[in-house]
Protein backbone atom coordinates (compact mmCIF):
# COMPACT_ATOMS: atom_id res chain seq x y z
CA UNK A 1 8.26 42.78 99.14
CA UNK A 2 7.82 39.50 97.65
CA UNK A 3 4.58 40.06 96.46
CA UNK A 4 5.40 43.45 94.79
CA UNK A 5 8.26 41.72 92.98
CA UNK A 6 5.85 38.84 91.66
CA UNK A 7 3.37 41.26 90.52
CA UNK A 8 6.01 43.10 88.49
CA UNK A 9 7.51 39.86 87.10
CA UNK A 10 3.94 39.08 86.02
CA UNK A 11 2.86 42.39 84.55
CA UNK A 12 6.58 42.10 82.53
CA UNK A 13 5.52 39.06 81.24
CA UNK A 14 1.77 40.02 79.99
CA UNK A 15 2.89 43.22 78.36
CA UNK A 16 5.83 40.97 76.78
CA UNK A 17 2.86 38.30 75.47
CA UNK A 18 0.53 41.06 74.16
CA UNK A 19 3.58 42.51 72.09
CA UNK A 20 4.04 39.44 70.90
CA UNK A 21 0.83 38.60 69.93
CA UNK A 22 0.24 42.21 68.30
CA UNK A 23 -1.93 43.23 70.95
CA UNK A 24 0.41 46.39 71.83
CA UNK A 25 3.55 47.69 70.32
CA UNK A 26 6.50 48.00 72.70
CA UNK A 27 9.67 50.54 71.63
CA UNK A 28 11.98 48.28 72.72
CA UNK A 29 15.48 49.75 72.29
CA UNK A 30 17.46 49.23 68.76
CA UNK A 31 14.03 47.87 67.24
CA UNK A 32 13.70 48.92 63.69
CA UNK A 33 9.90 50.34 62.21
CA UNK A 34 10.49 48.84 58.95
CA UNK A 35 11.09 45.70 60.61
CA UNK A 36 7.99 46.72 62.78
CA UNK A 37 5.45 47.45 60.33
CA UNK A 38 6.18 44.25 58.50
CA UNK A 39 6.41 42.07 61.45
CA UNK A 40 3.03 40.20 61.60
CA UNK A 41 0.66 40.20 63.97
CA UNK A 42 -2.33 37.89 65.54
CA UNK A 43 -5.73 37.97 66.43
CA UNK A 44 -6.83 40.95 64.56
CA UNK A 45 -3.62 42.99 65.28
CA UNK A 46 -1.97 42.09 62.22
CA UNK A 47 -0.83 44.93 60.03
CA UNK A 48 -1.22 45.31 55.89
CA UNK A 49 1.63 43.79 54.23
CA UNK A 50 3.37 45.56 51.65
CA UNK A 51 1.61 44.37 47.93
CA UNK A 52 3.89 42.05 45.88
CA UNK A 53 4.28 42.64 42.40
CA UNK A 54 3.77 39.89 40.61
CA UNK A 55 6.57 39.48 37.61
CA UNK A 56 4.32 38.22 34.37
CA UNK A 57 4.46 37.28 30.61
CA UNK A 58 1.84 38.58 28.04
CA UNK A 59 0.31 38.06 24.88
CA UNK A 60 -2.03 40.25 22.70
CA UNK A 61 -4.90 38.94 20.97
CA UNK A 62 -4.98 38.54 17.46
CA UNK A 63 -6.98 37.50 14.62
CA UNK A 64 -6.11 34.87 12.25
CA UNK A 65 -7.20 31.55 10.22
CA UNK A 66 -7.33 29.10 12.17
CA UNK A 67 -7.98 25.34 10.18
CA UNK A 68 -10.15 22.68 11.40
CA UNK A 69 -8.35 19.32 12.28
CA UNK A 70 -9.21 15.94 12.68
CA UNK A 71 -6.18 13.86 14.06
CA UNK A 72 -6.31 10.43 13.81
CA UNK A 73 -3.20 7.23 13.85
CA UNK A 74 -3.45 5.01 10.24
CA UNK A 75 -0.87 2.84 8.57
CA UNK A 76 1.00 3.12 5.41
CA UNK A 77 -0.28 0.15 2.98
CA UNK A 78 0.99 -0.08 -0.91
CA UNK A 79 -1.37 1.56 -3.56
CA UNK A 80 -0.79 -2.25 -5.12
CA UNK A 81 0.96 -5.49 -4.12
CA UNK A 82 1.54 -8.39 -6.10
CA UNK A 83 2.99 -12.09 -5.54
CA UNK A 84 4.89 -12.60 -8.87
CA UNK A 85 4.36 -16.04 -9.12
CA UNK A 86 5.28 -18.55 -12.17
CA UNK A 87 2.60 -19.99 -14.57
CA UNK A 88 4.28 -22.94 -15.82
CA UNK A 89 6.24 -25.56 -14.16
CA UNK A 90 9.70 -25.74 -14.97
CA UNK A 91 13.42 -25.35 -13.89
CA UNK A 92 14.08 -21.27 -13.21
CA UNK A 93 16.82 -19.81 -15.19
CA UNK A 94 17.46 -16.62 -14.28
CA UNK A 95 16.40 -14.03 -11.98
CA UNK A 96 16.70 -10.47 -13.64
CA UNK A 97 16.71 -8.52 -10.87
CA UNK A 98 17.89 -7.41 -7.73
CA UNK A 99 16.62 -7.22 -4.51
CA UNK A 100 14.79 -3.91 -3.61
CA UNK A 101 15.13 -2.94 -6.99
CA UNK A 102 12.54 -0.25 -8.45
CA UNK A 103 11.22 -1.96 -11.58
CA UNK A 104 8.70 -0.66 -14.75
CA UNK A 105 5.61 -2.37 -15.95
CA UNK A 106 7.03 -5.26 -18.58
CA UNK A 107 10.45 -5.28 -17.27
CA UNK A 108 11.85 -9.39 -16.81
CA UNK A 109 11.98 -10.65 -13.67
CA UNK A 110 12.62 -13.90 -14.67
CA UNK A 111 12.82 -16.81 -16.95
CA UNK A 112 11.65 -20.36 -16.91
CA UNK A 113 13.14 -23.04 -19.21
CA UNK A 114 11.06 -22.53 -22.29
CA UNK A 115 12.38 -25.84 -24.44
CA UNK A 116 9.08 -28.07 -23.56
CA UNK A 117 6.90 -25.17 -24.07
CA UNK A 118 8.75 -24.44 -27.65
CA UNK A 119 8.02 -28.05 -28.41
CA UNK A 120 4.12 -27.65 -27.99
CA UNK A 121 4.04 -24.75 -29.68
CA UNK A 122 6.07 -26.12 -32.90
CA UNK A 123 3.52 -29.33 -32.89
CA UNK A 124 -0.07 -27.38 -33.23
CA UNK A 125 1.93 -24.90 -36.06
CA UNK A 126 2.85 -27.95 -37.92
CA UNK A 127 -0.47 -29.10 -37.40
CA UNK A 128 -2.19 -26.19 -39.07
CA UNK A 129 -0.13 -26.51 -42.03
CA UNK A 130 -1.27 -29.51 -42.82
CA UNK A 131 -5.06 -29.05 -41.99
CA UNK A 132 -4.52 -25.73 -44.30
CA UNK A 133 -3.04 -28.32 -47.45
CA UNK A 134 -5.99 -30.14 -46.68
CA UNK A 135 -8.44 -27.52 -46.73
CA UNK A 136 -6.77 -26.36 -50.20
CA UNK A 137 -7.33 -29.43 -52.00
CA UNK A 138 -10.93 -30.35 -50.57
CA UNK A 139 -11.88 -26.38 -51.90
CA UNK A 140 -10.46 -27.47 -55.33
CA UNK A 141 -12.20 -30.52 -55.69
CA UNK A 142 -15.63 -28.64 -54.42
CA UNK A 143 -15.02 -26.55 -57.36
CA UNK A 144 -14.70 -29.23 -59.43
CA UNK A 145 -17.76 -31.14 -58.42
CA UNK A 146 -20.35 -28.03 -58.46
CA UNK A 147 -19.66 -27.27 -62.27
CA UNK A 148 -19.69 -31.06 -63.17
CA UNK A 149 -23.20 -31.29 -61.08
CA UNK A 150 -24.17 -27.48 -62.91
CA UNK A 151 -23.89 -29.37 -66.49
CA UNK A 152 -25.51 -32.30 -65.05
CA UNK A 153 -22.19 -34.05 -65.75
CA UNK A 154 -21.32 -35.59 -61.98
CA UNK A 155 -23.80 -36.27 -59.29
CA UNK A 156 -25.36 -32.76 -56.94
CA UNK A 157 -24.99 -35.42 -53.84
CA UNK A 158 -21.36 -35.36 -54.59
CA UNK A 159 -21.07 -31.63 -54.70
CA UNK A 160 -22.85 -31.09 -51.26
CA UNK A 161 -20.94 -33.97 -49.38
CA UNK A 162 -17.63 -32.31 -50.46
CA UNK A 163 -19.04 -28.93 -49.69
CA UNK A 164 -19.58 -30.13 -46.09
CA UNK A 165 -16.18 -31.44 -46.19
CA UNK A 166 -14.99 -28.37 -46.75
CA UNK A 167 -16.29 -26.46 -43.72
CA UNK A 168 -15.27 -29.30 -41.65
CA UNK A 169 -11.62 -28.37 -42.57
CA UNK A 170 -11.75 -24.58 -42.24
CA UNK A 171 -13.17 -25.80 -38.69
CA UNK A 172 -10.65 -27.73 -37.94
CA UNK A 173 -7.88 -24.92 -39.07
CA UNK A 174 -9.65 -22.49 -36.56
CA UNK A 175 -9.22 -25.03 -34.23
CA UNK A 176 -5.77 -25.09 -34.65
CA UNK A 177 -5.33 -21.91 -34.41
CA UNK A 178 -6.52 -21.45 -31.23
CA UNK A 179 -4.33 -24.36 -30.03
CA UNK A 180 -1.78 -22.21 -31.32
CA UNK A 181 -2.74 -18.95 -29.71
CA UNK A 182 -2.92 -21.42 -26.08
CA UNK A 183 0.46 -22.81 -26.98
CA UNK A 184 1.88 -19.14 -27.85
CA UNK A 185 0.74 -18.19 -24.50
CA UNK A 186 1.76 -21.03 -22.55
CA UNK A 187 5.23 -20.01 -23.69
CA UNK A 188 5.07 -16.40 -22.97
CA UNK A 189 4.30 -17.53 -19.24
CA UNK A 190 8.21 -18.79 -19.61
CA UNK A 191 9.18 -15.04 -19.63
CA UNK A 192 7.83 -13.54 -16.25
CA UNK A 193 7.64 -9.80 -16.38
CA UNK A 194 6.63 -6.82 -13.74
CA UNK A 195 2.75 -6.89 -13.69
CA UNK A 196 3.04 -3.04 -12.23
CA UNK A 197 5.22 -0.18 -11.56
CA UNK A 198 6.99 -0.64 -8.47
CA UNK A 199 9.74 -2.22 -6.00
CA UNK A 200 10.64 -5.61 -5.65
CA UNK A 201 10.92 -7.03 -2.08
CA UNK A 202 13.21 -10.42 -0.81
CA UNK A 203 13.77 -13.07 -3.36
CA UNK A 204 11.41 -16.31 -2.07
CA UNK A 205 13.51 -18.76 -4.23
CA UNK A 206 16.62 -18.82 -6.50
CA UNK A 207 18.04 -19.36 -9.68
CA UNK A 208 18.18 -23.37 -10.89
CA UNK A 209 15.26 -24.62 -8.49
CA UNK A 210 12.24 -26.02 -10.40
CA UNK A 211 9.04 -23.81 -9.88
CA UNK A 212 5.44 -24.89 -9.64
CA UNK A 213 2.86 -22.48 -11.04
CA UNK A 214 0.58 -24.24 -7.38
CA UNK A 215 3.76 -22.49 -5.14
CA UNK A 216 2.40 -20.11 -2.81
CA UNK A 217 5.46 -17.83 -1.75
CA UNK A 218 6.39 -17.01 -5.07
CA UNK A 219 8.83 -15.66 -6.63
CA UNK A 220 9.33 -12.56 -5.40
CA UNK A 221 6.76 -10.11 -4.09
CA UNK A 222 6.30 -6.58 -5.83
CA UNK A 223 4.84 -3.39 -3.32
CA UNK A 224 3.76 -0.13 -5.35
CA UNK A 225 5.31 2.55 -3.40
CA UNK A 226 5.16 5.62 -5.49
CA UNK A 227 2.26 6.90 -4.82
CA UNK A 228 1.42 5.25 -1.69
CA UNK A 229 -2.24 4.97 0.80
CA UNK A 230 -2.70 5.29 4.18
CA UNK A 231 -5.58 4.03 5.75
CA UNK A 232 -7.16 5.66 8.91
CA UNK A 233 -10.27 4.93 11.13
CA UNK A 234 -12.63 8.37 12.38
CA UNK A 235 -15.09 8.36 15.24
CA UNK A 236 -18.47 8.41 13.49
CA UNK A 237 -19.23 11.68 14.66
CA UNK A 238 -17.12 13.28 12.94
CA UNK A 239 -17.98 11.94 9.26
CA UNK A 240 -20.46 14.69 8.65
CA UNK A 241 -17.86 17.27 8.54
CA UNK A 242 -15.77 14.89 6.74
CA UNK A 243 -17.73 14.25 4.20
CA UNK A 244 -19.13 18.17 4.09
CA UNK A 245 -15.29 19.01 3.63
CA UNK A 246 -14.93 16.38 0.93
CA UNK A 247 -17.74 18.07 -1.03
CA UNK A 248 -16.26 21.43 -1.04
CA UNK A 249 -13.33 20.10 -2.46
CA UNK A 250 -10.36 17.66 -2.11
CA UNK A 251 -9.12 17.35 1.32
CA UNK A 252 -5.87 17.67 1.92
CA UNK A 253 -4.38 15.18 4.60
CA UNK A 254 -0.69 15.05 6.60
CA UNK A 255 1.15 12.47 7.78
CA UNK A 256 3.02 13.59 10.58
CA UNK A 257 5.86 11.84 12.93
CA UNK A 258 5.31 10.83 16.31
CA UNK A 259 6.05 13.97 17.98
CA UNK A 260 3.00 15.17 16.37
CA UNK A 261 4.63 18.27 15.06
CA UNK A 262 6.40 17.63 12.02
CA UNK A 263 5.25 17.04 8.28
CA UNK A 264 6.29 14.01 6.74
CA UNK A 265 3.99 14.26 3.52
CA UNK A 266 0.69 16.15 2.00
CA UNK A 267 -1.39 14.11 0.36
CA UNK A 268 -5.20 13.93 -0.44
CA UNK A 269 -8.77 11.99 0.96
CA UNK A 270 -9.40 9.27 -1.71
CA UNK A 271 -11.94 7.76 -0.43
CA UNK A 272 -14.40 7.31 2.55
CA UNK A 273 -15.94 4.21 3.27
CA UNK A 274 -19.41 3.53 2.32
CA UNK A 275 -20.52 2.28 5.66
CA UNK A 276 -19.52 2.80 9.20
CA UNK A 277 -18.38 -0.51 11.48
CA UNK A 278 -20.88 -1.26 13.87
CA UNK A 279 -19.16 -2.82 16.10
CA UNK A 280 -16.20 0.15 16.64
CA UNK A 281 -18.37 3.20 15.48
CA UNK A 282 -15.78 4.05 13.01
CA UNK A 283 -15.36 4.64 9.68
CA UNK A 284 -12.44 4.01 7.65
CA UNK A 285 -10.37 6.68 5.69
CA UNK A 286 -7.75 5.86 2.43
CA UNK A 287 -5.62 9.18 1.61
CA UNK A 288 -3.06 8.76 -1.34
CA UNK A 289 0.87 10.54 -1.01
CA UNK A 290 3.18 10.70 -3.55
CA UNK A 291 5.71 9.47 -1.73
CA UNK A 292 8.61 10.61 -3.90
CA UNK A 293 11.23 10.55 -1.80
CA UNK A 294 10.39 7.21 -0.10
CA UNK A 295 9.43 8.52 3.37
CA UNK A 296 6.50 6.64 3.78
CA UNK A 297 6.60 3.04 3.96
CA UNK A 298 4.11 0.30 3.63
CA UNK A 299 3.18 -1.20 6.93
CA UNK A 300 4.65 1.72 9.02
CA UNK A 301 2.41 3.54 11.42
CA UNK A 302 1.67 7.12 11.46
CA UNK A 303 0.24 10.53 12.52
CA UNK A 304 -2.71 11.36 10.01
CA UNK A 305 -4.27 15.17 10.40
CA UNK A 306 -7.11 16.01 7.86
CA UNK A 307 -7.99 19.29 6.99
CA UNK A 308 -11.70 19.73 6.70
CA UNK A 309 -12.17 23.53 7.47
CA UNK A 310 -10.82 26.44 7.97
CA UNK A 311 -12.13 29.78 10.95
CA UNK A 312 -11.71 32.67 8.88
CA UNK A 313 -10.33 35.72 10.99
CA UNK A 314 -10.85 34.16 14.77
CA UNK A 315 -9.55 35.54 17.30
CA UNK A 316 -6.46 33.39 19.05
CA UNK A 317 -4.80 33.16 22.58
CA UNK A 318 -1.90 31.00 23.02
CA UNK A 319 -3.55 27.89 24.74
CA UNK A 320 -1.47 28.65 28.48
CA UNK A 321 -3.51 32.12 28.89
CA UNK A 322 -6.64 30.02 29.10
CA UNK A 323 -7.66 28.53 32.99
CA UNK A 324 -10.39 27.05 34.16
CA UNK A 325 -12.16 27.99 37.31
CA UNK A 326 -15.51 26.69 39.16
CA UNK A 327 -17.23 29.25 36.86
CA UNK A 328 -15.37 28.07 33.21
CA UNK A 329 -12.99 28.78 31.35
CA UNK A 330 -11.32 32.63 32.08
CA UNK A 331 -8.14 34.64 31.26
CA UNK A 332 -6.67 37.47 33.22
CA UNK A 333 -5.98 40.69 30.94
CA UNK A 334 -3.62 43.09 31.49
CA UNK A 335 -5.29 46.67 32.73
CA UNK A 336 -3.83 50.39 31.94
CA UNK A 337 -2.84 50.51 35.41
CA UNK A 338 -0.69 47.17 35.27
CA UNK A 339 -3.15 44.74 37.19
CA UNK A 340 -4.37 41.50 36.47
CA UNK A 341 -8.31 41.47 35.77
CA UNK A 342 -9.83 38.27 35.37
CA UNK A 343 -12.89 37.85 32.45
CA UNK A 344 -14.79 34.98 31.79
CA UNK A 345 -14.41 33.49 28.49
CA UNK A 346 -16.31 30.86 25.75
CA UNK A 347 -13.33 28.90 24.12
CA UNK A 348 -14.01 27.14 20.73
CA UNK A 349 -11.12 25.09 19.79
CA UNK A 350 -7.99 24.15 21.93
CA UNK A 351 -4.75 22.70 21.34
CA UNK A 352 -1.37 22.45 22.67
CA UNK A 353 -0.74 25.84 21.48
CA UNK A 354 -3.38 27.91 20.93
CA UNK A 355 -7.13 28.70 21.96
CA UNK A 356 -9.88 30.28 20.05
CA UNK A 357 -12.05 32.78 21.95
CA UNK A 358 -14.98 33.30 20.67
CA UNK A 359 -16.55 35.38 23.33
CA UNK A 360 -15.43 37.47 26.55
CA UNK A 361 -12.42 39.80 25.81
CA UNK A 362 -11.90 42.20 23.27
CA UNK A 363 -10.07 42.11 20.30
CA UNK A 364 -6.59 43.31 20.54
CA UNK A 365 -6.74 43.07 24.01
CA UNK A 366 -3.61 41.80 26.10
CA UNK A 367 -3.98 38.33 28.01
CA UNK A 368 -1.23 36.88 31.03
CA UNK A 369 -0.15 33.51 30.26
CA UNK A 370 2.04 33.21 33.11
CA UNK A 371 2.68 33.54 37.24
CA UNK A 372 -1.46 32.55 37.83
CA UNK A 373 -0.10 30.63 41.14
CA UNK A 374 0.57 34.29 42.31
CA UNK A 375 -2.47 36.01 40.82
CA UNK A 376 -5.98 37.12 41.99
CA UNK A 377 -8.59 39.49 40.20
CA UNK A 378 -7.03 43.24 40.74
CA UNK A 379 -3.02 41.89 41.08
CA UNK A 380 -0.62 44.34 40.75
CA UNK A 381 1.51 42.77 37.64
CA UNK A 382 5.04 43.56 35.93
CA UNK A 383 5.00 42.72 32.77
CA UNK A 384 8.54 40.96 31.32
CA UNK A 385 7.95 40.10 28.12
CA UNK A 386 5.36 39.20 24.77
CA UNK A 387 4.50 36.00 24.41
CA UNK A 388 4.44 35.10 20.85
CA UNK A 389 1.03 33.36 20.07
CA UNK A 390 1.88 30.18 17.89
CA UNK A 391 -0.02 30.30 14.64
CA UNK A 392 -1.86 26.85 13.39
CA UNK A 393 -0.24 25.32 10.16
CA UNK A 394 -1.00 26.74 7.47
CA UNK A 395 -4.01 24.85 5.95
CA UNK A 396 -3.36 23.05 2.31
CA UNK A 397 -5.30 25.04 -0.01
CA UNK A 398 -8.34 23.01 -1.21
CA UNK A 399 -7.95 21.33 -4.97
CA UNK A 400 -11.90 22.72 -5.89
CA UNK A 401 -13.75 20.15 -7.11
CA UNK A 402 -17.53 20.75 -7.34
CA UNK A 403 -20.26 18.83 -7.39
CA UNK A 404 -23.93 19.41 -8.37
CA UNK A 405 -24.44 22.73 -7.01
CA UNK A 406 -22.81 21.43 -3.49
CA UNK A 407 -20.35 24.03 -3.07
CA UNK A 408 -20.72 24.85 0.23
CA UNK A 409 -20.80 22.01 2.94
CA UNK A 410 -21.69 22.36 6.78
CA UNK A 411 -18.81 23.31 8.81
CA UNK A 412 -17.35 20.94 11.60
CA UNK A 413 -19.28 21.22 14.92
CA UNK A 414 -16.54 22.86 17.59
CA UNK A 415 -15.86 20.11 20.10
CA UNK A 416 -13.35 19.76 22.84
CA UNK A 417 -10.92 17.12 22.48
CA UNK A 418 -12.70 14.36 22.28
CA UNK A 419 -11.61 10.70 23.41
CA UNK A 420 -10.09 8.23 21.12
CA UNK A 421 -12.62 5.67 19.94
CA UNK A 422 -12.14 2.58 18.20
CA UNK A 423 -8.64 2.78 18.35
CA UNK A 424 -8.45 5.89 16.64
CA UNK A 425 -6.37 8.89 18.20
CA UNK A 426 -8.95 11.61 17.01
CA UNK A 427 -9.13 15.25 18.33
CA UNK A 428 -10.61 18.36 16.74
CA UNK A 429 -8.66 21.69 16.36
C-alpha cells in the first residue's frame, strides 16, 4: 500500500514538472487559455508570443539645398588700434573726451601747453623777416653793380661776388622756412587729435600731469570697432575648398554664440593667409563684420561658420533616422503594410540635425527616426507622428566677384566630422 501511494505521489509530481516546464499542458481547474497560450514555455515547448507593435515617429525624405560648412572658434580683434600718445613734452591741459566715447577722424582728444612751442615758432618767423630785408637789399645792390660793370663803370669782380651773395641769402630764407614749417609742426603736436574713426578706451593719465612724448601707456588707447575682424585658424585640408569658394565669389562667414545655433553677425572672408603654419597645419582666416550694433567685441571669442558651397537639390533625413550597424550606416523605412524595413545607406554630410543620403532609399520615401531599441528588419510599426526634418540655414548668397575666367571652383570634398586640429574647432556640413 505504501508503495502504490509513493508511486502516485511521484507520478503527481513528474506530470506537475513537465507542465511546468511546457512539456505537457494540464487543464487544471479555473485556468484561463489566454493566460495559457501566453504563458511561456521551456526547452522547445515554448509557444509564439503575440507580436508587439512597436509605437514610432517618421519622417519623409525630401530634397533641398543643403550649404557646405566649415566651423571653426576665432577671436574678435579691432580692424585698427592705436596708442594716442603725445609728441611733445609738456604739462596736459585738457582731455576732450570721455571715456568709451565714439570719436571721428580729427576730433581733439587733447591739448598740451602750447606757450614754449609758440615761442619757437615766433623766433624762426622773425628770423625770416629779416633774412628776407636782407635778401632785398643785396638784390638791389646786384642790380646796381651789373649795369655799372655793363658800362665798364665799376669792377665785373664786384658784380659776381654780390651775385653770389645773393643766392646765399635766398638760401638762407629757404632755410628758414623750413625751420618754420618744423616749428609750425612742432606746435600742431600741442593739439592731439583722433588718428582714426573709432572708440576711445580707459584714460592712462589725467588732466595737469606733464607728458613725455618717450611714455609708453599713453594717453588713451583708440580700438576701431565699426567694422570689426575676426581671425580664425582652418585645418590645412580644408584650404582647397576654401580658397575654390573664395574664387567663385565672396564668402560669406557667421559668427555664432556658444550654443552654436544662433547668428550673431554676417560678414565676409577678407583674406587668407599666404602660407600655412608648419608647426600646427593651419592656416589663418581674417573675415570683416560691420558690427553696427556693437555685438562683437574686440578680444571676445567666438563661433565662426564659413560658407564655401552649397548641394543643390540633395536629398535630407533628419540626422536621428540615420544608425550605424556592423555593415554601415542604415535607416529603417516605413513599408505599405506598416513594418519597419531596414536599407543600407551612403551618408554624405552629417550634423546635429540632418543627414544627406546620397545613395540607398528612394526619394520621397518615409524613414523611422524613433523606437530602434524595439525594432528589427520586418517590425510591425504604428506610426504617431511626422517628424519635421530641420532645414540647414539658409546659405548667404555669394557677392560674385570673378576672376580671370575662374568662375567655377572645385567643390569641398564630403568628409565626416573631422577632429579639431591646431586648436581649431573645425567640422564640415
Amino acid at each position: 500500500m505504501r508503495k502504490m501511494i509513493a508511486l502516485l505521489v511521484l507520478v503527481g509530481l513528474g506530470a506537475w514538472g513537465a507542465d511546468r516546464l511546457g512539456l505537457i499542458t494540464i487543464p487544471f481547474p479555473g485556468r484561463d487559455s489566454a493566460q495559457e497560450q501566453d504563458r511561456p514555455r521551456l526547452f522547445g515547448g515554448r509557444r509564439a508570443q503575440k507580436s508587439e507593435v512597436v509605437p514610432v515617429l517618421t519622417a519623409t525624405l525630401t530634397r533641398q539645398d543643403v550649404p557646405v560648412t566649415i566651423d571653426a572658434v576665432g577671436t574678435v580683434q579691432a580692424l585698427n588700434t592705436v596708442v594716442v600718445r603725445a609728441q611733445v613734452d609738456g604739462r596736459l591741459m585738457e582731455l576732450t573726451f570721455r571715456d568709451g566715447q565714439d570719436v571721428k577722424k580729427g576730433d581733439v582728444l587733447a591739448r598740451i601747453d602750447p606757450r614754449t612751442y609758440q615761442a619757437l615758432y615766433d623766433q624762426v618767423v622773425a628770423k625770416k623777416a629779416q633774412d628776407e630785408s636782407q635778401l632785398e637789399n643785396a638784390r638791389i645792390d646786384l642790380d646796381r653793380y651789373t649795369r655799372l660793370a655793363v658800362g665798364n663803370f665799376g669792377s665785373r669782380q664786384q658784380a659776381d661776388t654780390q651775385k653770389a651773395t645773393v643766392a646765399q641769402l635766398e638760401a638762407l630764407v629757404r632755410l628758414d622756412q623750413a625751420a618754420i614749417d618744423n616749428a609750425k609742426a612742432i606746435l600742431d603736436y600741442t593739439t592731439i587729435t583722433a588718428p582714426i574713426d573709432g572708440r576711445t578706451g580707459l584714460r592712462a593719465i589725467d588732466a595737469g600731469n606733464i607728458v613725455h612724448a618717450a611714455d609708453a601707456a599713453g594717453i588713451v588707447t583708440l580700438t576701431q570697432v565699426r567694422p570689426v575682424a575676426a581671425v580664425f585658424s582652418l585645418p590645412q585640408q580644408y584650404l582647397r575648398a576654401v580658397v575654390a569658394g573664395q574664387l567663385r565669389g565672396r564668402l560669406k562667414v557667421q559668427a555664432m554664440e556658444a550654443d552654436n545655433a544662433t547668428v550673431i553677425q554676417t560678414g565676409e572672408v577678407e583674406v587668407i593667409d599666404n602660407q600655412v603654419d608648419i608647426t600646427t597645419g593651419t592656416v589663418r582666416v581674417k573675415a570683416i563684420f560691420a558690427n553696427a550694433d556693437l555685438a562683437l567685441w574686440p578680444g571676445q571669442f567666438i563661433n565662426v561658420r564659413v560658407f564655401v558651397d552649397v548641394l543643390r537639390q540633395a536629398l535630407v533625413a533628419p540626422a536621428g533616422a540615420v544608425q550605424r550597424g556592423p555593415k554601415g550606416a542604415f535607416v529603417y523605412v516605413l513599408t505599405p503594410e506598416s513594418k519597419a524595413a531596414m536599407k543600407s545607406v551612403a551618408v554624405g554630410r552629417q550634423d546635429e540635425n540632418i543627414a544627406v543620403i546620397q545613395s540607398g532609399v528612394e526619394d520621397g520615401a518615409t524613414v523611422i527616426t524613433t523606437g530602434f531599441g524595439q525594432l528589427t528588419d520586418g517590425s510591425a510599426v504604428r506610426p504617431q507622428a511626422q517628424t519635421p526634418t530641420l532645414a540647414q540655414p539658409d546659405a548667404p548668397t555669394p557677392e560674385a566677384r570673378p576672376r580671370g575666367g575662374q568662375g567655377q571652383g572645385r567643390r569641398a570634398e564630403g568628409q565626416a566630422r573631422p577632429q579639431p586640429q591646431g586648436g581649431a574647432a573645425a567640422v564640415t556640413r
